[in-house]
Protein backbone atom coordinates (compact mmCIF):
# COMPACT_ATOMS: atom_id res chain seq x y z
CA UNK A 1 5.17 1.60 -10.90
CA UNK A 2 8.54 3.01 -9.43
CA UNK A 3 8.85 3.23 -5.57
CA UNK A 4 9.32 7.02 -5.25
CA UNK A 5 5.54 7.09 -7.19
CA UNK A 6 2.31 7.86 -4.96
CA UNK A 7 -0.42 4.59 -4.12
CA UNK A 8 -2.14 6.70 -1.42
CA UNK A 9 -2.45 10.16 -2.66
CA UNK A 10 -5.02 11.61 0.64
CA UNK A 11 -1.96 10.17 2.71
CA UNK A 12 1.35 10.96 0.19
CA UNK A 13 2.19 7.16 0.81
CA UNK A 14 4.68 6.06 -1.78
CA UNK A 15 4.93 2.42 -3.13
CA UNK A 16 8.49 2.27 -1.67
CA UNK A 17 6.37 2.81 1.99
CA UNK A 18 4.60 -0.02 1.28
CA UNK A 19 7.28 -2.17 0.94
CA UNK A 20 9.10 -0.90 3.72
CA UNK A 21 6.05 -1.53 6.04
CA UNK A 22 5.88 -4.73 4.51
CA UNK A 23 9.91 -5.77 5.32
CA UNK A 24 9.02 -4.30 9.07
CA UNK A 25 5.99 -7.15 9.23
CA UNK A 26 2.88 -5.70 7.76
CA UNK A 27 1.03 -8.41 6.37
CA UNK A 28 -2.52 -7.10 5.96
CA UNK A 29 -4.23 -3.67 4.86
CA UNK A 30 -4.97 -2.75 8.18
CA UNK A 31 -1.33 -3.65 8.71
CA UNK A 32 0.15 -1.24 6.45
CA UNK A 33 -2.89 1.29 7.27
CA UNK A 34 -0.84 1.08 11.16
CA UNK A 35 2.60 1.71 9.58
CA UNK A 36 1.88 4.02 6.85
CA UNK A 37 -0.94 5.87 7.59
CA UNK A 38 -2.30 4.80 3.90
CA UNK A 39 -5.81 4.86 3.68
CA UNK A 40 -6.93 6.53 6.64
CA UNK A 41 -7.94 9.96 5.24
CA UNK A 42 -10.97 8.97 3.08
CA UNK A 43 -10.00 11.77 0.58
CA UNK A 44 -10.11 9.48 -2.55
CA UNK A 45 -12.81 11.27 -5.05
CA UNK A 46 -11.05 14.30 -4.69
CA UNK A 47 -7.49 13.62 -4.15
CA UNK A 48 -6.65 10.35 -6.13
CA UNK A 49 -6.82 10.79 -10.42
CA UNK A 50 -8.73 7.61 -10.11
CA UNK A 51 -11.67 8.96 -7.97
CA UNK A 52 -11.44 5.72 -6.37
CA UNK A 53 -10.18 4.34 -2.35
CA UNK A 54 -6.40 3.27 -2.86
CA UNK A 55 -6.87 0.18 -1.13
CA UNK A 56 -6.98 -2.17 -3.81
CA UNK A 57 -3.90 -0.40 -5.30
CA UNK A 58 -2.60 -1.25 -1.64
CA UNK A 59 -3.75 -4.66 -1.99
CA UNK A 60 -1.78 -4.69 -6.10
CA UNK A 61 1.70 -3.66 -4.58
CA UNK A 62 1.37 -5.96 -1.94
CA UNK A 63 0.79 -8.70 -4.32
CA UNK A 64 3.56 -7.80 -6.79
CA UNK A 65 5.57 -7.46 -3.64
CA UNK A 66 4.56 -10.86 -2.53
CA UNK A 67 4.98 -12.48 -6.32
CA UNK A 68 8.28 -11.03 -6.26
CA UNK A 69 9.38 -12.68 -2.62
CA UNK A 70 7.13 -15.85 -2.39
CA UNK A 71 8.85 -16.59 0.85
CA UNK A 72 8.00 -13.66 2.53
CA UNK A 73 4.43 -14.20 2.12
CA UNK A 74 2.36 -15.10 5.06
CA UNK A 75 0.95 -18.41 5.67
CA UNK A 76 -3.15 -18.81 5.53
């Protein structure tokens, strides 16, 4: 998945968003739902080609994000 390409498609939040939010400090969902505005709409069955709520394609970039900078990732 390229940055430019759409996660949350009720709130047109990109993948490059996401990381963005996530370099700024986001470190949860309801995090990047703050920054973004990702997830909030609740249009998902009619908007996104999935049918399905974007958060666990959310949760997937943050995780490739996180994969990709293991020092960045938050401590439990």
């Amino acid at each position: 998945m390229e940055n430019h390409e759409l996660v949350c498609y009720c709130d047109h939040v990109t993948k490059g968003e996401i990381i963005a939010a996530m370099e700024q400090g986001a470190k949860t969902l309801s995090d990047i739902k703050k920054m973004t505005g990702a997830c909030t709409s609740c249009k998902c069955e009619e908007m996104n080609p999935s049918g399905k709520c974007c958060g666990r394609d959310i949760a997937a970039v943050m995780k490739e994000y996180w994969d990709a900078n293991p020092d960045k990732k938050p401590k439990k």
